[in-house]
Structures are given as structure tokens and as C-alpha cells.
PDB file of N, CA and C in Angstrom:
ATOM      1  N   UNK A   1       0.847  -1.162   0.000  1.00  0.00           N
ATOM      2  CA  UNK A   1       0.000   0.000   0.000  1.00  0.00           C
ATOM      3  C   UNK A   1       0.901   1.237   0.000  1.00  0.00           C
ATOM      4  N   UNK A   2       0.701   2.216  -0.861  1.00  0.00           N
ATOM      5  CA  UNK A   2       1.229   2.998  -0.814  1.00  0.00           C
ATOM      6  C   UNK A   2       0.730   4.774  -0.757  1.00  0.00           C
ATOM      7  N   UNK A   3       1.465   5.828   0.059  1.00  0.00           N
ATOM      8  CA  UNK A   3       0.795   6.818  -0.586  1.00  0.00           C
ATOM      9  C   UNK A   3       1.038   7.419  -1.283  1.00  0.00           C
ATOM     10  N   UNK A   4       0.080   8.148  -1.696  1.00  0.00           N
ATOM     11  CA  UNK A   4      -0.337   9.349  -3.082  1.00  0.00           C
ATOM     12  C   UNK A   4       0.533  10.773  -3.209  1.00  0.00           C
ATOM     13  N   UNK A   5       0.612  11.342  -1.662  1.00  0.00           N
ATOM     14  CA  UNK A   5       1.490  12.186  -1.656  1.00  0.00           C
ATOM     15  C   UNK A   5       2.739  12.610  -1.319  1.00  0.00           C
ATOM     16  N   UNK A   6       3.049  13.575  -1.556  1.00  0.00           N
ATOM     17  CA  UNK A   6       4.915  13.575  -1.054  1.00  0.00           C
ATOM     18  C   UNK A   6       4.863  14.013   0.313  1.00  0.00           C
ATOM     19  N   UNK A   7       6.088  13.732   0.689  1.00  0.00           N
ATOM     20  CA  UNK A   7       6.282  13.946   2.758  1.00  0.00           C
ATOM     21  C   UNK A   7       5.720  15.509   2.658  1.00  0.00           C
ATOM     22  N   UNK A   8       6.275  16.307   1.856  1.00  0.00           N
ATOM     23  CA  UNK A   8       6.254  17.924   1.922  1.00  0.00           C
ATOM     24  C   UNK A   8       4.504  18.213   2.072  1.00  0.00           C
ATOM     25  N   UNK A   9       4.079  17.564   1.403  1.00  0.00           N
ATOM     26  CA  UNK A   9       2.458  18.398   1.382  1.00  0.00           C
ATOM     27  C   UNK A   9       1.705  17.877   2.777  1.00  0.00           C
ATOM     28  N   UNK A  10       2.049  17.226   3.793  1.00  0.00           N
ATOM     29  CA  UNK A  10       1.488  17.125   5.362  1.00  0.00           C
ATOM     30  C   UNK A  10       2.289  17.726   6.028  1.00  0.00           C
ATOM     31  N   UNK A  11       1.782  18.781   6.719  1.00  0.00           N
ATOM     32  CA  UNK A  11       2.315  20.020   7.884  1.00  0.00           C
ATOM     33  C   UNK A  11       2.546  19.071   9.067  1.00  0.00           C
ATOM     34  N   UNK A  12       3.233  19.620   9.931  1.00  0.00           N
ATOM     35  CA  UNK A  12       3.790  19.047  10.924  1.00  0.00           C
ATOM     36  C   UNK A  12       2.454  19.391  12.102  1.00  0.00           C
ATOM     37  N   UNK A  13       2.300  18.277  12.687  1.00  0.00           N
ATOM     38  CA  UNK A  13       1.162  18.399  14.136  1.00  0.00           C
ATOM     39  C   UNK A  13      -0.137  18.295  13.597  1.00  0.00           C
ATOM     40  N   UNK A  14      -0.427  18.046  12.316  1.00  0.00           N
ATOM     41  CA  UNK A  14      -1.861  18.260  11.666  1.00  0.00           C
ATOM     42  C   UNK A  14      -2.067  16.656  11.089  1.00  0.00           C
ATOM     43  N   UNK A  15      -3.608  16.615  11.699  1.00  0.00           N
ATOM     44  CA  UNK A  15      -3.739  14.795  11.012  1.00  0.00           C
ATOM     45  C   UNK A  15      -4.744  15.246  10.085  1.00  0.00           C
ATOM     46  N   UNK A  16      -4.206  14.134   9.005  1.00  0.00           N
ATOM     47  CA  UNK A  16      -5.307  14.185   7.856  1.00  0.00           C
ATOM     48  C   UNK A  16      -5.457  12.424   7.706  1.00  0.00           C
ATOM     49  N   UNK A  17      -6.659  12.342   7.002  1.00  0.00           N
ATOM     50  CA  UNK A  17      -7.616  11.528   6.798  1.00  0.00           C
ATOM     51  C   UNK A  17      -7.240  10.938   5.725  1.00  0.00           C
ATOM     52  N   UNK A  18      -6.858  10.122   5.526  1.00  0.00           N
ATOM     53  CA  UNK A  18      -6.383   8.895   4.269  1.00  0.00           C
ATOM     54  C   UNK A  18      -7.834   7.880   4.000  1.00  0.00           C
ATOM     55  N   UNK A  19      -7.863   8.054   2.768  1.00  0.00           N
ATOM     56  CA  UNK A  19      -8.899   6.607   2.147  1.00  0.00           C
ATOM     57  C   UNK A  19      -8.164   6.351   0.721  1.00  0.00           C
ATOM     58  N   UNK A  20      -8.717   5.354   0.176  1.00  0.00           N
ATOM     59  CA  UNK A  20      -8.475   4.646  -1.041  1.00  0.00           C
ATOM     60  C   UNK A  20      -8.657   5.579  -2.134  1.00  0.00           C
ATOM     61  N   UNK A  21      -7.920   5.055  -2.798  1.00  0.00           N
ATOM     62  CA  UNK A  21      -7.731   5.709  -3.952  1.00  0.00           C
ATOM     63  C   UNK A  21      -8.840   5.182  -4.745  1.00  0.00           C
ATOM     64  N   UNK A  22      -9.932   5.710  -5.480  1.00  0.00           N
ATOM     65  CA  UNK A  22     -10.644   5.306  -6.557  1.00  0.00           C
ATOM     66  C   UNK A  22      -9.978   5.121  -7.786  1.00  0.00           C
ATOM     67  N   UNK A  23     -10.373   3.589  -7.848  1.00  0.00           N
ATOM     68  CA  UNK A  23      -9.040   3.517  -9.688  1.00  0.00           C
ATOM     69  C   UNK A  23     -10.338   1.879 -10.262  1.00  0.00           C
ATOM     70  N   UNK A  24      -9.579   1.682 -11.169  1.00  0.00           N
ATOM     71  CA  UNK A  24     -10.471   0.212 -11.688  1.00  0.00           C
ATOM     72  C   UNK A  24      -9.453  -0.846 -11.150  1.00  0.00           C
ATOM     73  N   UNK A  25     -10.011  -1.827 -11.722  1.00  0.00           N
ATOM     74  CA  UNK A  25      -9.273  -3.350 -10.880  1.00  0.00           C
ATOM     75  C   UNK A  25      -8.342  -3.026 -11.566  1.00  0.00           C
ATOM     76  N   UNK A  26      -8.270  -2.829 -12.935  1.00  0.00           N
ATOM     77  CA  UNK A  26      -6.822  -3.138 -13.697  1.00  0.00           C
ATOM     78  C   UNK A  26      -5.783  -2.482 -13.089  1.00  0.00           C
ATOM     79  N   UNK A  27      -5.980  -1.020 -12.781  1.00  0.00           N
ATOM     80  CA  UNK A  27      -4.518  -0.367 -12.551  1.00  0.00           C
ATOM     81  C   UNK A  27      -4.204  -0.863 -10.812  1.00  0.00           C
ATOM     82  N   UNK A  28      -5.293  -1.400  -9.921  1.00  0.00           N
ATOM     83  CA  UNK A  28      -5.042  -1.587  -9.149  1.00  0.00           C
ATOM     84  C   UNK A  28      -4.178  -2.623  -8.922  1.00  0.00           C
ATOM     85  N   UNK A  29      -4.786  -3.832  -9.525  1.00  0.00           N
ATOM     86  CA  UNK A  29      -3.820  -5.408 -10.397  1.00  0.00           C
ATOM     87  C   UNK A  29      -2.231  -4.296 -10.472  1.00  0.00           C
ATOM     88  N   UNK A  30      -2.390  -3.405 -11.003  1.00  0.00           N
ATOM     89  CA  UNK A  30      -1.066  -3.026 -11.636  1.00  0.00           C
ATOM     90  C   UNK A  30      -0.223  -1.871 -10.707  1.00  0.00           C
ATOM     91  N   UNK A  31      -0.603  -1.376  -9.864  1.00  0.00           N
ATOM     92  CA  UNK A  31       0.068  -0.048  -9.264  1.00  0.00           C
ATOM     93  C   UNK A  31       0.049  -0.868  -7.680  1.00  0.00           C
ATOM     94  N   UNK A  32      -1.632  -1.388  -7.502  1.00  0.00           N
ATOM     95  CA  UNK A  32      -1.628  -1.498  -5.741  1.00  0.00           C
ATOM     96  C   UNK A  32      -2.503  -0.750  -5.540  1.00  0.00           C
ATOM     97  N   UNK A  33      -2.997  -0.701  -3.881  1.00  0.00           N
ATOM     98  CA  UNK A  33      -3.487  -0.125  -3.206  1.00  0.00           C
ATOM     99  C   UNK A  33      -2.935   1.554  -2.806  1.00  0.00           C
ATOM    100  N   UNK A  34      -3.531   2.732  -3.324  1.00  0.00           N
ATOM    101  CA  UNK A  34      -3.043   4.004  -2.850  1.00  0.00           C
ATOM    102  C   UNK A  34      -3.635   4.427  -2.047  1.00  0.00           C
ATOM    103  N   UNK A  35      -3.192   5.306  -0.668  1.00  0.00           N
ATOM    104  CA  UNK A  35      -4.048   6.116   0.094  1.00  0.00           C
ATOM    105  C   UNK A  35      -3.878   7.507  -0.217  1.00  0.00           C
ATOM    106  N   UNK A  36      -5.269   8.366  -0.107  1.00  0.00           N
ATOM    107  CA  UNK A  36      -4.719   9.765  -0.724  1.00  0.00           C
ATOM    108  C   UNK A  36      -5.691  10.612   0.518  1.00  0.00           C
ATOM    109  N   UNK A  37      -5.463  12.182   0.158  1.00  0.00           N
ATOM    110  CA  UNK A  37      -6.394  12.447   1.715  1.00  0.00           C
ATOM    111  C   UNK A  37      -7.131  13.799   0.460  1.00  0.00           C
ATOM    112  N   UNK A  38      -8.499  13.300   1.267  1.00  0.00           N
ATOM    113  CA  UNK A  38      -9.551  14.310   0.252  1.00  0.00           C
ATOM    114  C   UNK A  38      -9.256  15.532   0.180  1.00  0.00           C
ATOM    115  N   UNK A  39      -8.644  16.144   1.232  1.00  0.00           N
ATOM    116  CA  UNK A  39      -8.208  18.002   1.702  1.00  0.00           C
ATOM    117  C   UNK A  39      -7.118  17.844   0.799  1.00  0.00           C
ATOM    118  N   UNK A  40      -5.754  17.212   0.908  1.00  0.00           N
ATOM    119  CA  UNK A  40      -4.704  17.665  -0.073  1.00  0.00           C
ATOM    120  C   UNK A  40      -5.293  17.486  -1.629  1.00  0.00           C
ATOM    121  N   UNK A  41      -5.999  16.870  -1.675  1.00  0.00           N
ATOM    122  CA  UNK A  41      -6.200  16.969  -3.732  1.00  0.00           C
ATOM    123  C   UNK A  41      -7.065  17.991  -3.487  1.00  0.00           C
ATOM    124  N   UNK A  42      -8.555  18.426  -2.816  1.00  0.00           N
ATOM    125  CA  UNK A  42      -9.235  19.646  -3.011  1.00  0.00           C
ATOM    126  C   UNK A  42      -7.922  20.892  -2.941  1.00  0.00           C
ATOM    127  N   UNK A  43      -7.044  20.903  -2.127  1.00  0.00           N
ATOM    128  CA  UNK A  43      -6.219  22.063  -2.681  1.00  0.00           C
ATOM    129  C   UNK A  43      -5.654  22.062  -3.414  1.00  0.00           C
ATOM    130  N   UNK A  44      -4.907  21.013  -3.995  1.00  0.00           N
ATOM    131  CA  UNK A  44      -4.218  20.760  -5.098  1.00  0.00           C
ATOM    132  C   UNK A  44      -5.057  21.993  -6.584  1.00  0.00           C
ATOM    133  N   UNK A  45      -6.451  20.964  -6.161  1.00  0.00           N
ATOM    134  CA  UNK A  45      -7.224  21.539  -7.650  1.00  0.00           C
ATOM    135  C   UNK A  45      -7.388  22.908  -7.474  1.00  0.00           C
ATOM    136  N   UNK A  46      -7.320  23.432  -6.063  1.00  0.00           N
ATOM    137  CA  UNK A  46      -8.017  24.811  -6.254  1.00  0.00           C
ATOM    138  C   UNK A  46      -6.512  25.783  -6.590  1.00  0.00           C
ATOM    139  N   UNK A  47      -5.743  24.833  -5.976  1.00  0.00           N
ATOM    140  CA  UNK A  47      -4.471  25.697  -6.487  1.00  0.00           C
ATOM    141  C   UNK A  47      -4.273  26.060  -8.174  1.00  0.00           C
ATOM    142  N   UNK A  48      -4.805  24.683  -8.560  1.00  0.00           N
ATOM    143  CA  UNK A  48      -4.078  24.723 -10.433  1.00  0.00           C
ATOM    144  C   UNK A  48      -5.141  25.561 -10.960  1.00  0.00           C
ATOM    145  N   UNK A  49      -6.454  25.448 -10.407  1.00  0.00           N
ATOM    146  CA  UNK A  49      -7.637  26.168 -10.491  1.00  0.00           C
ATOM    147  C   UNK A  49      -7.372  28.067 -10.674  1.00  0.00           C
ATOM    148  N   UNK A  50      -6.902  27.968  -9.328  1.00  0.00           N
ATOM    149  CA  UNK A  50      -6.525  29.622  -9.477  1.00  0.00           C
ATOM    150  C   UNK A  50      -5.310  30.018 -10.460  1.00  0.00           C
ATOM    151  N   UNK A  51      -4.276  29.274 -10.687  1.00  0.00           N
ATOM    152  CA  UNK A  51      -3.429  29.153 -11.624  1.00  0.00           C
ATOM    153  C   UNK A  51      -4.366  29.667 -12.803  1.00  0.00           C
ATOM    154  N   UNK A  52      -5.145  28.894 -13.174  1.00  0.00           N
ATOM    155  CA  UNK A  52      -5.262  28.661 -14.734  1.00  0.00           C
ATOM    156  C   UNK A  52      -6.242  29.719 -15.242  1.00  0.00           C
ATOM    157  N   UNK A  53      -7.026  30.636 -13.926  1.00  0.00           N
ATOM    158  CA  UNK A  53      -7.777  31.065 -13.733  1.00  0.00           C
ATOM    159  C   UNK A  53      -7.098  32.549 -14.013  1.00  0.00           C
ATOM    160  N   UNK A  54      -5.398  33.251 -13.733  1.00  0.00           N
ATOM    161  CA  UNK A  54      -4.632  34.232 -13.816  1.00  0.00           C
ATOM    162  C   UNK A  54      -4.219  34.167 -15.044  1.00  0.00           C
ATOM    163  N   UNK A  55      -4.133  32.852 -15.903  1.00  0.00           N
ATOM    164  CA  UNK A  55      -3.870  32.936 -17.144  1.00  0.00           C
ATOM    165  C   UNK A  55      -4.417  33.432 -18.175  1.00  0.00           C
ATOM    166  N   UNK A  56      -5.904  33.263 -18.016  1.00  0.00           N
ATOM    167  CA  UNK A  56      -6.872  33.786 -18.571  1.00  0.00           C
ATOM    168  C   UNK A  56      -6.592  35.790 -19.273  1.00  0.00           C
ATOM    169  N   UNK A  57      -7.245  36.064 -19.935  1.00  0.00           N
ATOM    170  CA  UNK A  57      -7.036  36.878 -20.294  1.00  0.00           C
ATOM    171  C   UNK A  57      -8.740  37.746 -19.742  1.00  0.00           C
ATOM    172  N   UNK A  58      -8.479  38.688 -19.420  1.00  0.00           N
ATOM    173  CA  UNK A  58      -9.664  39.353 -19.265  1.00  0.00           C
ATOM    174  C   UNK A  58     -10.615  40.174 -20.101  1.00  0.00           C
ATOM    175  N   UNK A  59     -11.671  40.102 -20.400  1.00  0.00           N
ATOM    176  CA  UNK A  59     -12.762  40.382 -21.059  1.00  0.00           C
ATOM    177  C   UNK A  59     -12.758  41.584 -21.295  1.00  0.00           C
ATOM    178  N   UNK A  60     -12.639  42.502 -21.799  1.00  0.00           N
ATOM    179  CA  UNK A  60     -12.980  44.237 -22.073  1.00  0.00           C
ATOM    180  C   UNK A  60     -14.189  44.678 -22.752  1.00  0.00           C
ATOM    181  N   UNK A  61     -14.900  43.903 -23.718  1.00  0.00           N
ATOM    182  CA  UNK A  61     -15.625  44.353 -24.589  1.00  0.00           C
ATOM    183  C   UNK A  61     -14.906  45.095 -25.912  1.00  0.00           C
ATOM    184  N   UNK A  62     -13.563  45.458 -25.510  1.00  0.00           N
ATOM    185  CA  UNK A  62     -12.776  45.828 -27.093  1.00  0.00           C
ATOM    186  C   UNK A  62     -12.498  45.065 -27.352  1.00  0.00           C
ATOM    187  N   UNK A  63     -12.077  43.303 -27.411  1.00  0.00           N
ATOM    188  CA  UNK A  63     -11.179  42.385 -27.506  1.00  0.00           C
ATOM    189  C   UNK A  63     -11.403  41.718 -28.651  1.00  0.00           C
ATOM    190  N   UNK A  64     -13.355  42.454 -28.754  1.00  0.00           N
ATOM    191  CA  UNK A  64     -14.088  41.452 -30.041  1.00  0.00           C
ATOM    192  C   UNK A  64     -13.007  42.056 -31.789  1.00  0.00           C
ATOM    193  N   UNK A  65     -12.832  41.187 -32.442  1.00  0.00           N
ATOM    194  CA  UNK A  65     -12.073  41.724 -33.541  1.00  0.00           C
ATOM    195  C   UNK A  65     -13.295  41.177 -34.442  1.00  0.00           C
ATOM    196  N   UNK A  66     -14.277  40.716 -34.262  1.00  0.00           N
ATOM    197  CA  UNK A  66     -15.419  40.583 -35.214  1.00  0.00           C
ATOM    198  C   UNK A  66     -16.267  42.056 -35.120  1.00  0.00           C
ATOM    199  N   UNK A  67     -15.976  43.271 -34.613  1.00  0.00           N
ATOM    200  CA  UNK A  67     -16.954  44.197 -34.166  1.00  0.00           C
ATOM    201  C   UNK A  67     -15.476  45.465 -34.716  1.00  0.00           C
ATOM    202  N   UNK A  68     -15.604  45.839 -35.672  1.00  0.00           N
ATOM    203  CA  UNK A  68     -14.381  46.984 -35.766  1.00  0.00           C
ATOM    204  C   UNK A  68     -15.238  48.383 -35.705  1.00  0.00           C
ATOM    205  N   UNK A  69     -15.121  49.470 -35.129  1.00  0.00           N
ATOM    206  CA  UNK A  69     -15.175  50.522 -35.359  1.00  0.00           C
ATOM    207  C   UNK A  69     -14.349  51.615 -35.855  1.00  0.00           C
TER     208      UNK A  69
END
């Protein structure tokens, strides 16, 4: 059994909650049993989330190049 995340992403003095990894039989047959903890992937996503979210370009209403004046 193994886990999902690296030593770095659990803070010191703080318990988190490990369950199974959702996968199909096959990769399980093939990788094993993973434990992962629901709080580190919800931040994970909200991290890449806000990431991808600064990349974005913002809306002006001049941006349309189908609309020339």
C-alpha cells in the first residue's frame, strides 16, 4: 500500500484523513493499493484552479475583432 502524496504536502502536528484511492481493478492489479487524503487533492485543484484562472485573459468588450469601429 502505498501513498499518493509527497512527505512535503502534510504540515507538521496536523492529522489528515487517508482513504483509497478510486481507480479500476486493472490499474489496481497493476500499481496497488493508494491512500490519498480528500483536503490535499481539493487544494491541489483549487491551487491549479486559481493558476489557470490568472492565465486567462480578461474580457474588455474591445477584444471582439469581429466588431471593428
Amino acid at each position: 500500500m502505498q501513498v499518493a502524496h509527497e512527505l512535503s504536502d502534510f504540515q507538521d502536528g496536523k492529522e489528515r484523513i487517508l482513504v483509497l484511492k478510486d481507480s479500476s481493478i486493472l490499474e489496481n492489479a497493476e500499481e496497488g493499493d493508494k491512500l490519498v487524503s480528500i483536503q490535499i487533492e481539493e487544494q491541489k485543484r483549487l491551487k491549479k484552479n486559481l493558476e489557470n484562472k490568472k492565465k486567462k485573459p480578461i474580457y474588455t468588450g474591445y477584444d471582439d475583432e469581429e466588431f471593428n469601429f
